[in-house]
Protein backbone atom coordinates (compact mmCIF):
# COMPACT_ATOMS: atom_id res chain seq x y z
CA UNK A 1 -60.98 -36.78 52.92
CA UNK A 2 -61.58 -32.91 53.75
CA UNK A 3 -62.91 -31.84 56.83
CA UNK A 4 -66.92 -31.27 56.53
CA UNK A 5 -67.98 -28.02 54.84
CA UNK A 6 -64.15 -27.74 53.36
CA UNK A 7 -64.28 -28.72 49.59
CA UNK A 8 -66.84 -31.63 50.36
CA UNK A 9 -68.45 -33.06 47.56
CA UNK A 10 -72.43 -32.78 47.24
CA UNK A 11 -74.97 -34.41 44.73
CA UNK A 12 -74.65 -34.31 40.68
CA UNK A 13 -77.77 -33.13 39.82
CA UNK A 14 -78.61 -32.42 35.93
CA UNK A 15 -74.19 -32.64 34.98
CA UNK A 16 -73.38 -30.22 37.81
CA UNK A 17 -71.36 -31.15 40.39
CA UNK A 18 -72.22 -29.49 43.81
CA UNK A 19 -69.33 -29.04 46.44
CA UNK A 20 -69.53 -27.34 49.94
CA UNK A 21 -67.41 -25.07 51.09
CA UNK A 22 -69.22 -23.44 53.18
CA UNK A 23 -66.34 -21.62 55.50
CA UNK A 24 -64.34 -20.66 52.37
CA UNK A 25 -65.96 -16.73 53.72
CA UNK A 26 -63.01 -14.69 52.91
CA UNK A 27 -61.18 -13.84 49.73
CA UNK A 28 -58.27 -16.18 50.58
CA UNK A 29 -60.24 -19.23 51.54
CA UNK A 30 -62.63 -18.76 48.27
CA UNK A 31 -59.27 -18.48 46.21
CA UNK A 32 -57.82 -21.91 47.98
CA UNK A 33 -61.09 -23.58 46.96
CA UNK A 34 -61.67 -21.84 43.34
CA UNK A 35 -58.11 -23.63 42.78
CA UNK A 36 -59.24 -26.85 44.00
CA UNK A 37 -62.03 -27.15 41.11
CA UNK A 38 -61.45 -28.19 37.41
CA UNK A 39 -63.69 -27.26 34.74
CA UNK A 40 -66.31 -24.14 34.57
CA UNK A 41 -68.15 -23.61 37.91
CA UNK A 42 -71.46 -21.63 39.25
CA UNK A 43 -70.17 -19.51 42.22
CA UNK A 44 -72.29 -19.29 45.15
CA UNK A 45 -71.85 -17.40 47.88
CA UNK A 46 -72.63 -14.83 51.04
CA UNK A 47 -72.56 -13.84 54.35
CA UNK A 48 -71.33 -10.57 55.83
CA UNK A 49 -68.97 -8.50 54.03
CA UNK A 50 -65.55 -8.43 55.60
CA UNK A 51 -63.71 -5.31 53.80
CA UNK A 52 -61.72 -7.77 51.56
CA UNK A 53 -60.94 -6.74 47.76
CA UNK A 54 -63.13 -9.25 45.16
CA UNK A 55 -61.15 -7.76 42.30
CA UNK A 56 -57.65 -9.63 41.91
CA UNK A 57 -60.60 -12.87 42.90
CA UNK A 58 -62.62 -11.99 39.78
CA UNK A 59 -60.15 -11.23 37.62
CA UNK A 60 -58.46 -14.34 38.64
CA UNK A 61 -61.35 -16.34 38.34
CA UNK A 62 -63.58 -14.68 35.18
CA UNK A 63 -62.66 -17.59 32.69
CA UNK A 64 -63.70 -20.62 35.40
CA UNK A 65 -66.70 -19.10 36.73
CA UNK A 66 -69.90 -19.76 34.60
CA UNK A 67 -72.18 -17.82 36.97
């Protein structure tokens, strides 16, 4: 079972899956829990910017993230 707000599974609502990941904040946390997902996903996320490079995350990422 993952800690709370690490990769824990929400509600289905409508097909979609919802997971919380709430302190997956910098690029290295997103990318362990991007990895963790099968299937197409909607991304969402914020907080302060932290000076880390999105790019090599995107491009990573482009084919598995819906939205």
């Amino acid at each position: 079972m993952p800690l709370p707000h690490r990769c824990q599974k929400g509600p289905l609502i409508a097909g979609l899956q919802f997971i919380d990941d709430l302190h997956a904040t910098g690029t290295h946390a997103q990318r362990a829990a991007l990895s963790c997902v099968s299937g197409k996903l909607i991304l969402m996320c914020g907080g302060f910017d932290k000076g880390d490079n999105y790019d090599e995350l995107l491009e990573k990422y482009a084919g598995k993230v819906a939205a």
